[in-house]
N, C-alpha and C. Protein backbone atom coordinates (compact mmCIF):
# COMPACT_ATOMS: atom_id res chain seq x y z
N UNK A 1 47.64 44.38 -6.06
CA UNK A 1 47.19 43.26 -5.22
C UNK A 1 48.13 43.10 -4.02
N UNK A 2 47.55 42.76 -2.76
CA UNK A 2 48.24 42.74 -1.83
C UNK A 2 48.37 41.45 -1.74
N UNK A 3 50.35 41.11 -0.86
CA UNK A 3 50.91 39.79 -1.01
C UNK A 3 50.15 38.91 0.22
N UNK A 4 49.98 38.20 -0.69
CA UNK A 4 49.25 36.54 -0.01
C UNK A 4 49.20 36.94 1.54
N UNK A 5 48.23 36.81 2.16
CA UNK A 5 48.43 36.51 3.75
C UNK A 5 49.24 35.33 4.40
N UNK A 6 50.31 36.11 5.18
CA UNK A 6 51.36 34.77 5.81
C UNK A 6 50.88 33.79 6.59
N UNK A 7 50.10 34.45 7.55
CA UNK A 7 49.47 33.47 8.69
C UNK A 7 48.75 32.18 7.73
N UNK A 8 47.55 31.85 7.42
CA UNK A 8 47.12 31.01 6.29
C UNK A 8 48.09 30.07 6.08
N UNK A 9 49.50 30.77 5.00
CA UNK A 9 49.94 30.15 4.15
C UNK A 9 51.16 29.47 4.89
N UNK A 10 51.86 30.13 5.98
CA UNK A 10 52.43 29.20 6.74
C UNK A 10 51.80 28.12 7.86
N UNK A 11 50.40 28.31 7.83
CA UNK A 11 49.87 27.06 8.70
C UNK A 11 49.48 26.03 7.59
N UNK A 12 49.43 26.75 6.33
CA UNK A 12 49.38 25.31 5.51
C UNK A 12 50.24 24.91 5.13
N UNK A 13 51.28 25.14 4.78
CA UNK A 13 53.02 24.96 4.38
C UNK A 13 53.67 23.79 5.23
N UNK A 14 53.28 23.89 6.92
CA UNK A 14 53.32 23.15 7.75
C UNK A 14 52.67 21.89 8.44
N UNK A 15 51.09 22.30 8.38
CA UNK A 15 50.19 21.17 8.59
C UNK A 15 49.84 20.46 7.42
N UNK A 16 49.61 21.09 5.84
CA UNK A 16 49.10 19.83 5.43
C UNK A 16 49.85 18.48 4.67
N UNK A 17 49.29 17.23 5.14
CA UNK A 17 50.05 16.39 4.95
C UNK A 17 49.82 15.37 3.53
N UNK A 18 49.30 16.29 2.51
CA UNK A 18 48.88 15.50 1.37
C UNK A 18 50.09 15.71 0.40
N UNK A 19 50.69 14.66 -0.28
CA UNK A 19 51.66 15.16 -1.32
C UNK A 19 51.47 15.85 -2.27
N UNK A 20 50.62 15.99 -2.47
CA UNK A 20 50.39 17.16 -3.35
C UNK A 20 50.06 18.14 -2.99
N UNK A 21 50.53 18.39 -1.46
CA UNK A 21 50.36 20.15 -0.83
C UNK A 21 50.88 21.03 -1.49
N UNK A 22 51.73 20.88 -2.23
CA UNK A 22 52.72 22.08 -2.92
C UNK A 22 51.38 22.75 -3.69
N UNK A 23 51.10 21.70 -4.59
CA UNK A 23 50.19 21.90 -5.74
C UNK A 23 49.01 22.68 -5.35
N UNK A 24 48.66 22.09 -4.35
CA UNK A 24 47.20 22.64 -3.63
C UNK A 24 47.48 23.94 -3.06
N UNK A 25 48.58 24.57 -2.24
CA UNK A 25 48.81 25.80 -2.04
C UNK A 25 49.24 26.98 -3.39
N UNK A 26 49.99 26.07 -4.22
CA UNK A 26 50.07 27.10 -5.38
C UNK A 26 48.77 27.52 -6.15
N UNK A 27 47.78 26.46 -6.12
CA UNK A 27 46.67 27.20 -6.70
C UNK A 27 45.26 28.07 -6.16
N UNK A 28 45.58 27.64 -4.53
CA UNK A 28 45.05 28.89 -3.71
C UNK A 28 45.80 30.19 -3.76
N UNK A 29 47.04 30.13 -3.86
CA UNK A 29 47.81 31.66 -4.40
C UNK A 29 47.42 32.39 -5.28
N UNK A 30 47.32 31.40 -6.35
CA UNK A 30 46.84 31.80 -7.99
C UNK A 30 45.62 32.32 -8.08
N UNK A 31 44.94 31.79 -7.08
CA UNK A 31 43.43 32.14 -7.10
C UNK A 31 43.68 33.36 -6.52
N UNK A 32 44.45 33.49 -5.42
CA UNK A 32 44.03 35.05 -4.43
C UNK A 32 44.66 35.85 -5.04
N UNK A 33 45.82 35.45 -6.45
CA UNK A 33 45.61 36.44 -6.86
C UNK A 33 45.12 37.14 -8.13
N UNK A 34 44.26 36.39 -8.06
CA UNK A 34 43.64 36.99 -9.35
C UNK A 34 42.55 37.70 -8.74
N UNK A 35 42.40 38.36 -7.73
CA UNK A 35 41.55 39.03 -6.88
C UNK A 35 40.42 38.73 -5.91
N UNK A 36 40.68 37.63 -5.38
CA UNK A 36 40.65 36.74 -4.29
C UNK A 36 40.44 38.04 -2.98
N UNK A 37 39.95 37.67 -2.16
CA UNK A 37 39.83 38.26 -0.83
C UNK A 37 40.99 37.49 0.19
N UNK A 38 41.22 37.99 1.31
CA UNK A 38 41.65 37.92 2.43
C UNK A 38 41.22 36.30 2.82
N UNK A 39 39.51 36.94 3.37
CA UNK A 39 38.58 36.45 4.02
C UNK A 39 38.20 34.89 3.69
N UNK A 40 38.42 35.00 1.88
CA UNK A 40 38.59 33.64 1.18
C UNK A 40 39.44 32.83 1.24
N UNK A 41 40.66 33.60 1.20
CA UNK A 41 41.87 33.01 1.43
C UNK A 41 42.24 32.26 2.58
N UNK A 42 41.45 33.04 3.83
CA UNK A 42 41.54 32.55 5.02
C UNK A 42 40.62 31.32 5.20
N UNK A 43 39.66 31.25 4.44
CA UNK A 43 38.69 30.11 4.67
C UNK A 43 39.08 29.31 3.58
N UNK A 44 39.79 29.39 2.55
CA UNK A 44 39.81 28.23 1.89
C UNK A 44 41.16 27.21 2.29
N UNK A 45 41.80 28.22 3.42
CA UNK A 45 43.14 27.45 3.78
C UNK A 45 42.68 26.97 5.03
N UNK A 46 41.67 27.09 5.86
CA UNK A 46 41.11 26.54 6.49
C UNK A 46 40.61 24.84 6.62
N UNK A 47 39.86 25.18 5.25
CA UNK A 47 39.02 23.99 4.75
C UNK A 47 39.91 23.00 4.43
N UNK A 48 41.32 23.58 3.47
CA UNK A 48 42.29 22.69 3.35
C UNK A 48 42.67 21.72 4.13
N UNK A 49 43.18 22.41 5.13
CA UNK A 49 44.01 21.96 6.60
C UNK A 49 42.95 21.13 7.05
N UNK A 50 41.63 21.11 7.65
CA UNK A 50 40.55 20.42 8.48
C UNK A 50 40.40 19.49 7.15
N UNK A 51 40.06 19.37 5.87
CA UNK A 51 39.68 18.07 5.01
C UNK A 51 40.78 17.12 5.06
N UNK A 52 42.31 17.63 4.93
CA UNK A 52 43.55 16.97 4.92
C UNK A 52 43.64 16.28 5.89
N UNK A 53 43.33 17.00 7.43
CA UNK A 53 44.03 16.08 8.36
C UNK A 53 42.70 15.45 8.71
N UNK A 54 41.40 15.41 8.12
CA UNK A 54 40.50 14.18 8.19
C UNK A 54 40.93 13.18 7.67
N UNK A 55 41.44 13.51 6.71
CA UNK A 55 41.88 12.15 5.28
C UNK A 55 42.50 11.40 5.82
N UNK A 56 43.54 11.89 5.96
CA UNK A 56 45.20 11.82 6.62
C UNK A 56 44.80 10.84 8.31
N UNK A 57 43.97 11.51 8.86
CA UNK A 57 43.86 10.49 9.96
C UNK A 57 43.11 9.25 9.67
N UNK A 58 42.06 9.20 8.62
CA UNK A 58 41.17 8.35 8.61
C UNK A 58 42.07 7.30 7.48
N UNK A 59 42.99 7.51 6.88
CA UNK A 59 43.83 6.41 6.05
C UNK A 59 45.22 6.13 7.03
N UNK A 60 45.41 6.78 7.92
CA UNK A 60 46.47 6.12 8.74
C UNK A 60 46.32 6.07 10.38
N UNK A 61 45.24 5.39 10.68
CA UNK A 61 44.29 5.45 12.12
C UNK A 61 45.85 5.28 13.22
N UNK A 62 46.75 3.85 12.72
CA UNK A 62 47.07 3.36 13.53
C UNK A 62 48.38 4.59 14.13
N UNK A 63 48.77 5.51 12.92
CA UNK A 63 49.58 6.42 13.48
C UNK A 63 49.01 7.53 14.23
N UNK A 64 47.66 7.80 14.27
CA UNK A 64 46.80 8.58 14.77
C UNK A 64 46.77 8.52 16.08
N UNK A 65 46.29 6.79 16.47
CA UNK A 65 46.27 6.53 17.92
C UNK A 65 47.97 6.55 18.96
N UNK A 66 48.80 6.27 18.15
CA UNK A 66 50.18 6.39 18.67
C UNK A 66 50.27 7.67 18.90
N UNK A 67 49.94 8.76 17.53
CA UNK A 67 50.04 10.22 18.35
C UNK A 67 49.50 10.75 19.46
N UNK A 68 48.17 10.20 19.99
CA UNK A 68 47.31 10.26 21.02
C UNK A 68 48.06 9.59 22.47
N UNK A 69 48.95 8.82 22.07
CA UNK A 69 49.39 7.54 22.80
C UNK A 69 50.27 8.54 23.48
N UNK A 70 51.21 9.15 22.71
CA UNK A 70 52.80 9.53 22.44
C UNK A 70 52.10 11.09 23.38
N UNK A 71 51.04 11.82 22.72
CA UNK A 71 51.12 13.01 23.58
C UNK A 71 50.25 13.05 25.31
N UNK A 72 49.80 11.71 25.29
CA UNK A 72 49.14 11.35 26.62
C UNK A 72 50.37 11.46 28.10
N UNK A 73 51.32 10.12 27.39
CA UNK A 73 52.22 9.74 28.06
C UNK A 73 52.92 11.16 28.45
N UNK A 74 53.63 11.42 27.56
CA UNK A 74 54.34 13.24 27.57
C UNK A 74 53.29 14.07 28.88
N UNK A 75 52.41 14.06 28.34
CA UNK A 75 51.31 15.15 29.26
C UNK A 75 51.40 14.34 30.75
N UNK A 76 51.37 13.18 30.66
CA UNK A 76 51.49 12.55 32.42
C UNK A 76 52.52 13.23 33.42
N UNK A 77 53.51 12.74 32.26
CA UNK A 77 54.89 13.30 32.66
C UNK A 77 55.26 14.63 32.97
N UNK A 78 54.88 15.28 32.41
CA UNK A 78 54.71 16.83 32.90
C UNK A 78 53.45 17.23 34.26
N UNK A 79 52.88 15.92 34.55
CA UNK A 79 51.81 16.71 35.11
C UNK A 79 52.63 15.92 36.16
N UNK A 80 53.67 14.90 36.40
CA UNK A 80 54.02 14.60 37.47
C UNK A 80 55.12 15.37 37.63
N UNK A 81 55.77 16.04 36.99
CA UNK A 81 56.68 16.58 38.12
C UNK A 81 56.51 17.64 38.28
N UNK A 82 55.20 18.54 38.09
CA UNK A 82 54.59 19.79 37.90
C UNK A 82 55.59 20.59 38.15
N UNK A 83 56.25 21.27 36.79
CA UNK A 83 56.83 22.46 36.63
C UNK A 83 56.55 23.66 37.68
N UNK A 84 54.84 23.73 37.44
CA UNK A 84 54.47 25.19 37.79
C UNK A 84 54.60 25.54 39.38
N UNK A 85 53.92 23.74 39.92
CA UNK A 85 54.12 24.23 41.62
C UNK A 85 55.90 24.74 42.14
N UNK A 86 56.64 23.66 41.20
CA UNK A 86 58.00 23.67 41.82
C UNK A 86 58.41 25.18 41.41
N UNK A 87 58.19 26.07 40.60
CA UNK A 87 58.40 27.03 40.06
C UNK A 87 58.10 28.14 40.94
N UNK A 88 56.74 27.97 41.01
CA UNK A 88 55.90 28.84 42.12
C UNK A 88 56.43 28.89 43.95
N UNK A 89 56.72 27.44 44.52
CA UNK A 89 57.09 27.09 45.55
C UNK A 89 58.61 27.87 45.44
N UNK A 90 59.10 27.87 44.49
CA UNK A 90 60.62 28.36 44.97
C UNK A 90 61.40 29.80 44.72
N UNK A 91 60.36 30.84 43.75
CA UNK A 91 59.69 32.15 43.73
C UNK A 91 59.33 32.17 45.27
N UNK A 92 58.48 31.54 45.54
CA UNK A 92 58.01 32.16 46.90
C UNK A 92 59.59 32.18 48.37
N UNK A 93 59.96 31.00 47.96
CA UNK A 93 61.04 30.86 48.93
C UNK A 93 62.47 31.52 48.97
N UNK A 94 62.17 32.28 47.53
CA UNK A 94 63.72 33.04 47.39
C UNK A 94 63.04 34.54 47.62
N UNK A 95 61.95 34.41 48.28
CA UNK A 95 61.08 36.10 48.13
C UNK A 95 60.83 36.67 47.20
N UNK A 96 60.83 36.13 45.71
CA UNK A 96 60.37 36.78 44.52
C UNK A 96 59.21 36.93 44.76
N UNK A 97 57.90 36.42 44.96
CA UNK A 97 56.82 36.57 45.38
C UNK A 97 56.52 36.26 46.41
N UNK A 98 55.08 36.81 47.12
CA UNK A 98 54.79 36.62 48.67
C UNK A 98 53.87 35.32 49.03
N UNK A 99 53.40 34.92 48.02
CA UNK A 99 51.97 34.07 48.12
C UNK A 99 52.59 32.77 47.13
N UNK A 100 51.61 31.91 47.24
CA UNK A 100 50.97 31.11 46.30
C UNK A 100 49.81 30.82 45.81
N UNK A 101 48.90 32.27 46.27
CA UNK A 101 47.37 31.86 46.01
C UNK A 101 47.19 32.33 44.65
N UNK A 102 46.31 31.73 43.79
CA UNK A 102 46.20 32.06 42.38
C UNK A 102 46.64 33.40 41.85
N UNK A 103 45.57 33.88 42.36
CA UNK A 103 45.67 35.41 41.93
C UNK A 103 47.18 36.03 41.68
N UNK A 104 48.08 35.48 42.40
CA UNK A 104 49.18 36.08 42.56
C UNK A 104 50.02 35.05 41.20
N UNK A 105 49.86 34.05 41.76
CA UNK A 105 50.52 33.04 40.25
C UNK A 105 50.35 32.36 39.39
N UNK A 106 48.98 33.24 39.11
CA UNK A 106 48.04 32.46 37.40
C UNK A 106 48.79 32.66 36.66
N UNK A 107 49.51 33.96 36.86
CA UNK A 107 50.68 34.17 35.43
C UNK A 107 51.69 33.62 34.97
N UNK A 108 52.17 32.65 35.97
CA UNK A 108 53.16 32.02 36.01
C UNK A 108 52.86 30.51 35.53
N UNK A 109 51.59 30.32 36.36
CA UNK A 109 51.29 28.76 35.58
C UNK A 109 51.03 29.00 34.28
N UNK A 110 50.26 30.13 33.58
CA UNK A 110 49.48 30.07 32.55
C UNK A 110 50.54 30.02 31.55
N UNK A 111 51.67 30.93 31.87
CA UNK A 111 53.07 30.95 30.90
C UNK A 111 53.48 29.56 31.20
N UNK A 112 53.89 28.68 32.03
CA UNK A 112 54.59 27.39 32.19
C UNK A 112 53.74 26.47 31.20
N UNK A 113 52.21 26.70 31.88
CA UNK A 113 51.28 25.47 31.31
C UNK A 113 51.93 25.46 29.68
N UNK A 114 51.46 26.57 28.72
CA UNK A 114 51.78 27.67 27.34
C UNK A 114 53.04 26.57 26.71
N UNK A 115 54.28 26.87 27.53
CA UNK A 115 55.55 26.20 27.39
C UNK A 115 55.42 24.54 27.23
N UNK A 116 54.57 24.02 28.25
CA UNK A 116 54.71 22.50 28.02
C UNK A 116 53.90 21.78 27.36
N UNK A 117 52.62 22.64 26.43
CA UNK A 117 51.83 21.81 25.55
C UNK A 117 52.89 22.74 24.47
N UNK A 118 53.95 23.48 24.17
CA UNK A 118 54.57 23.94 22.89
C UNK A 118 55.45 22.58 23.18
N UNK A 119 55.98 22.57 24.08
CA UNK A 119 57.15 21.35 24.35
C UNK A 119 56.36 19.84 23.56
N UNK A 120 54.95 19.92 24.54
CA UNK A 120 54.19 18.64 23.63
C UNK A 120 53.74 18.72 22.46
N UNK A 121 53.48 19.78 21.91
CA UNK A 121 53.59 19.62 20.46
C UNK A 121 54.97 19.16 19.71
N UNK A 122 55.45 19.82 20.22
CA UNK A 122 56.89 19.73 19.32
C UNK A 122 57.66 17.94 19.46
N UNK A 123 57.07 17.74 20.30
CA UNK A 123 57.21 16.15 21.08
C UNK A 123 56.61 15.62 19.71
N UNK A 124 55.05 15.50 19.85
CA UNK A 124 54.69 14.01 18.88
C UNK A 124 54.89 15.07 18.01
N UNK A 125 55.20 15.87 17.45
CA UNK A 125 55.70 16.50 15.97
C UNK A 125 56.82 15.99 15.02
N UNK A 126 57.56 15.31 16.21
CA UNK A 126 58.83 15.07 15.87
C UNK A 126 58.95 13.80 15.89
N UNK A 127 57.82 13.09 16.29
CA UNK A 127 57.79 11.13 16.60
C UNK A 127 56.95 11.20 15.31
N UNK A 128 56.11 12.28 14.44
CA UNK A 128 55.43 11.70 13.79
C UNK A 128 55.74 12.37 11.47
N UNK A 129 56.91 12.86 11.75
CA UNK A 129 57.15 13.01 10.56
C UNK A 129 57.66 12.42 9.69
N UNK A 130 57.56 13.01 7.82
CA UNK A 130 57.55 14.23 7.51
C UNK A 130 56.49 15.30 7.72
N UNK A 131 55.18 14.76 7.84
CA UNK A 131 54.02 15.63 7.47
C UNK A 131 53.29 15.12 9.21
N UNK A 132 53.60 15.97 9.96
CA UNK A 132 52.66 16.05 11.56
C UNK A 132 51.73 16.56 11.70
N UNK A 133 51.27 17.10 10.85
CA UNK A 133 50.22 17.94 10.69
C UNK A 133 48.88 17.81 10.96
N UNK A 134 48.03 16.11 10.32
CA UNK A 134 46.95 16.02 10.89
C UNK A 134 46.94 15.46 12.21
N UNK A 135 48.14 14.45 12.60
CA UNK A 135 48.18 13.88 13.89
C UNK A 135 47.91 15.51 14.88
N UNK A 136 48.74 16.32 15.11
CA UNK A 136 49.11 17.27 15.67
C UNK A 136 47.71 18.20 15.47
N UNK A 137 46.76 18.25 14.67
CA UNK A 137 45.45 18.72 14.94
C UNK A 137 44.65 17.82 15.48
N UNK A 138 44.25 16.11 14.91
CA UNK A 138 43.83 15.82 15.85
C UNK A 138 43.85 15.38 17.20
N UNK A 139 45.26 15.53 17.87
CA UNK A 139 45.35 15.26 19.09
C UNK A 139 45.17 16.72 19.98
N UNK A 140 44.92 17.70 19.24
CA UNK A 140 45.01 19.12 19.54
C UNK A 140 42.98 18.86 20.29
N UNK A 141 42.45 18.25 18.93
CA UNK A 141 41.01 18.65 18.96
C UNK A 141 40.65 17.75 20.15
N UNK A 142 41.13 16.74 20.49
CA UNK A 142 40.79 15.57 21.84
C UNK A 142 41.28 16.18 22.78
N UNK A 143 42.18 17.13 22.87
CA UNK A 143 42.77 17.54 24.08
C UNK A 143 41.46 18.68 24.49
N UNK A 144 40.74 19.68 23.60
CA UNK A 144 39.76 20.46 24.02
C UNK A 144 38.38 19.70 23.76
N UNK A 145 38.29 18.42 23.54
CA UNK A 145 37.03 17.71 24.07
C UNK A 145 37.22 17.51 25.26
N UNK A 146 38.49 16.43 25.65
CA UNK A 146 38.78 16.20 27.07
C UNK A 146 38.64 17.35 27.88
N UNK A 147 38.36 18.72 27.57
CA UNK A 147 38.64 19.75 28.94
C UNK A 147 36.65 20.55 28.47
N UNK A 148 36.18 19.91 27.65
CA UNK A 148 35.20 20.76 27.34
C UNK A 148 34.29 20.52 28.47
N UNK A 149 33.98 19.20 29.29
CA UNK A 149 33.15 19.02 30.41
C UNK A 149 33.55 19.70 31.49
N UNK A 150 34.39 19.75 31.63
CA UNK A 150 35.07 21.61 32.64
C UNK A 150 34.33 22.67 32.62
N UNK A 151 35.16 22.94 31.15
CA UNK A 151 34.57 24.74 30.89
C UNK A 151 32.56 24.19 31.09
N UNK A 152 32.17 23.49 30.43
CA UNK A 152 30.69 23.57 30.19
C UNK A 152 30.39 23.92 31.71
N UNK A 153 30.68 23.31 32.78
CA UNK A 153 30.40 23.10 33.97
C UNK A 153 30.87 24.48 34.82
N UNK A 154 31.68 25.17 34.52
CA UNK A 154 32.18 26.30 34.77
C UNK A 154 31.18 27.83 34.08
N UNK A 155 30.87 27.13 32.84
CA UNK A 155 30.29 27.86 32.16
C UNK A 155 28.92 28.39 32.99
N UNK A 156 28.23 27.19 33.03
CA UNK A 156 27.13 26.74 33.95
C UNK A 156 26.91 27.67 35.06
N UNK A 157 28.02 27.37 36.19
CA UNK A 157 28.13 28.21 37.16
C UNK A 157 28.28 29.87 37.27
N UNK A 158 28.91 30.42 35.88
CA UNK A 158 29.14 31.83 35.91
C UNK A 158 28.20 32.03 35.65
N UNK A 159 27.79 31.75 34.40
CA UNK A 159 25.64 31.88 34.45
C UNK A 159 24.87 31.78 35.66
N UNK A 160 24.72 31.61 36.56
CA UNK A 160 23.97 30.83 37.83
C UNK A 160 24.92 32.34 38.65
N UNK A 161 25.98 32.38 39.26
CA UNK A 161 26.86 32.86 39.94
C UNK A 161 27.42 34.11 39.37
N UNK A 162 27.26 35.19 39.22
CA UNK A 162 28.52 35.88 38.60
C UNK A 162 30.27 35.85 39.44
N UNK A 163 29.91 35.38 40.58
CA UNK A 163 31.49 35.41 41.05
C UNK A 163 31.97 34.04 40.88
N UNK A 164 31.81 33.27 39.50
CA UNK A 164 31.90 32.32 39.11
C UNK A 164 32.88 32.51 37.78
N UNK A 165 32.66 33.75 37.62
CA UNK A 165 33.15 34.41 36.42
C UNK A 165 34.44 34.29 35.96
N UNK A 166 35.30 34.74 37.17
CA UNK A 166 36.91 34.80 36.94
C UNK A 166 37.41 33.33 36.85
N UNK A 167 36.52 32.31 37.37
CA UNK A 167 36.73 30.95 37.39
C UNK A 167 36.88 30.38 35.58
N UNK A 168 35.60 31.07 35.35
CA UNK A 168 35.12 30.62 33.96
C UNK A 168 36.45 30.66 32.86
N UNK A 169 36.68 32.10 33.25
CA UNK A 169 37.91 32.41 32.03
C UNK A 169 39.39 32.17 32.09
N UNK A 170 39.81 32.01 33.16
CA UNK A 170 40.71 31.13 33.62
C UNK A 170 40.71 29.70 33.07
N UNK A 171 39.62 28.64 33.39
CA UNK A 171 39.23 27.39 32.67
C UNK A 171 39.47 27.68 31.04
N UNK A 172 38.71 28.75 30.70
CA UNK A 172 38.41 29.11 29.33
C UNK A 172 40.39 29.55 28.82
N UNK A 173 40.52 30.38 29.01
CA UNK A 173 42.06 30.97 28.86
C UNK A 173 43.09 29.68 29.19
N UNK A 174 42.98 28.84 29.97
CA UNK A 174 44.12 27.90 29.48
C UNK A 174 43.65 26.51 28.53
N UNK A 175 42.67 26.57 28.57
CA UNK A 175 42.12 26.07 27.31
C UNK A 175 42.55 26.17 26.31
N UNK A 176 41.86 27.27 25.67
CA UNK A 176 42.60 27.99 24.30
C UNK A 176 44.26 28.09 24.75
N UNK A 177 45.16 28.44 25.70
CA UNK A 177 46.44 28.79 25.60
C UNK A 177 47.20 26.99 25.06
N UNK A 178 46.53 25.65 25.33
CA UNK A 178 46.84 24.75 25.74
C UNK A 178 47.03 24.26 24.49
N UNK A 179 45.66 24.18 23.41
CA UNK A 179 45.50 23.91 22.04
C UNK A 179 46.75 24.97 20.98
N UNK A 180 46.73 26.14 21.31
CA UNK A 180 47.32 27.16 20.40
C UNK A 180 49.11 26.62 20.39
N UNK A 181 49.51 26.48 21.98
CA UNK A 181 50.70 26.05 22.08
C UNK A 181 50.73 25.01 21.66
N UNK A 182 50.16 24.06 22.00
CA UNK A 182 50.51 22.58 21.13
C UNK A 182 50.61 22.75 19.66
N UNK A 183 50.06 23.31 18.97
CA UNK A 183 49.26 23.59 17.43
C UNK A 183 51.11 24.06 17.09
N UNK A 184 51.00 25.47 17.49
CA UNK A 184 52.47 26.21 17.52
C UNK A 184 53.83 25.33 17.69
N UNK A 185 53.70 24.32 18.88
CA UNK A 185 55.23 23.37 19.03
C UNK A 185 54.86 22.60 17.44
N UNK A 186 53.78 21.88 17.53
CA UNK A 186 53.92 21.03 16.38
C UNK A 186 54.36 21.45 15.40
N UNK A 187 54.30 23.00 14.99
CA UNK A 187 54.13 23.62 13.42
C UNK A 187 56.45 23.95 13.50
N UNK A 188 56.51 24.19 15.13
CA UNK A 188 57.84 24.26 15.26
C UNK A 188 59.09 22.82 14.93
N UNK A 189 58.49 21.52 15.09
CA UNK A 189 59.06 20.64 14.64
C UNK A 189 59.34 20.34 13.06
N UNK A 190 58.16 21.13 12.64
CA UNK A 190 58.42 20.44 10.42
C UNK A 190 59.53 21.99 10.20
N UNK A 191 60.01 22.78 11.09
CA UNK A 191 60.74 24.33 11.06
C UNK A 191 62.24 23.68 9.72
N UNK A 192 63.06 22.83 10.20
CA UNK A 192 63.85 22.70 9.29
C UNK A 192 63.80 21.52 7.85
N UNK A 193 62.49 21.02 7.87
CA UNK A 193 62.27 20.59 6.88
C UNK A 193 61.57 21.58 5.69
N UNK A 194 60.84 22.55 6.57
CA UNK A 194 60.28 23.75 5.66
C UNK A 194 61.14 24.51 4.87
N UNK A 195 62.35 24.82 5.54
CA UNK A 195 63.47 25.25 5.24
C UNK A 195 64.12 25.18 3.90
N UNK A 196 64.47 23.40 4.04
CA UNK A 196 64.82 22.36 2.71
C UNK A 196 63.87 22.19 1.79
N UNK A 197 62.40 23.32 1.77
CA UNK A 197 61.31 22.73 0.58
C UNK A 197 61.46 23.93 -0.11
N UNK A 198 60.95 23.56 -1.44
CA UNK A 198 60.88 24.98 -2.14
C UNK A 198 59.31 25.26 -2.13
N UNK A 199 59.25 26.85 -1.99
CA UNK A 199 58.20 27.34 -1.80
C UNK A 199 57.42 27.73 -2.83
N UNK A 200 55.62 27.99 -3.18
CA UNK A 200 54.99 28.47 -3.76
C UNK A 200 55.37 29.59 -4.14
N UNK A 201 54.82 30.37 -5.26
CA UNK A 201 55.25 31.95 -5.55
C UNK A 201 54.56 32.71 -5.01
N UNK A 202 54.66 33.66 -4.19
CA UNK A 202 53.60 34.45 -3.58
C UNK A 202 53.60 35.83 -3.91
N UNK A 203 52.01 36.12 -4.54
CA UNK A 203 52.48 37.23 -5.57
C UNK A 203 52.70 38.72 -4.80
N UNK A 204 52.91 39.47 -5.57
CA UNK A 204 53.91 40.68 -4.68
C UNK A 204 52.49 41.56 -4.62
């Protein structure tokens, strides 16, 4: 039998916030290995994580909305002293690069943007423990509602336009980069409490 899949078992190790997570991960182990699939494994740690941090938000609303509160404020703040232009503006002025037109420094915002929703995760990760886990998904899932009337509208246009296209995935690509990094800072704040827990057995 091959050993437990890591990915899975460290996003549940980290996000879920039920006290009896220990329990609940040791007997998805037990199960995968008694010849369990991958594929199962991957969906039943799925289901875990999304039922937990329903629970978890819907019995503690008022810490829910503070996390929303806590990663709003943070996100202002970053959007006012925009990293990426000052970054970009002063690349250009030391001659590291020639331009500032996209094309030339999508890469640069897209890595900065990447950095400051990991920074904002790791932010309300750390205002909201021991267990950040469902706050930190659902402020993950409002952050790609809030941008979904974008992409739809973008979407729209590459359909209609094909030179609408590079627009689309750009919208689309920091999208997904925006949720993944936040998801990732958050899972980086519970890092030294994970440390201090003892772990499930994961069979060899």
């Amino acid at each position: 039998m091959s050993a437990t899949p890591w990915a899975p078992l460290s996003l549940m190790e980290r996000l879920l916030s039920a006290p009896n997570h220990d329990a609940l991960i040791g007997d998805l182990v037990e199960q995968y290995a008694g010849r369990q699939s991958r594929l199962w494994f991957w969906r039943q740690s799925i289901m875990a994580i999304v039922l937990d941090a329903t629970r978890t938000i819907r019995d503690h609303k008022f810490l829910a909305v503070r996390a929303l509160v806590v990663g709003c404020a943070v996100l202002v703040l970053f959007r006012l002293f925009n990293l990426g232009g000052w970054v970009v503006a002063t690349a250009v002025h030391v001659g590291l690069i020639k331009t500032e037109m996209w094309a030339t420094t999508r890469y640069i915002y897209l890595s900065l943007l990447t950095l400051q929703f990991i920074a904002l995760g790791w932010i309300v990760g750390r205002f909201h423990r021991p267990r950040p886990g469902a706050f930190i998904l659902g402020v993950a899932v409002l952050f790609v509602l809030f941008g979904t009337p974008e992409l739809l509208r973008t979407t729209r246009n590459a359909v209609q336009d094909a030179r609408f296209s590079s627009y689309f995935w750009n919208i689309a690509g920091a999208l997904m980069l925006q949720c993944v990094g936040f998801i990732f800072g958050g899972t980086l704040s519970t890092v030294d409490e994970h440390l201090d827990c003892p772990k499930p057995p994961r069979p060899a």
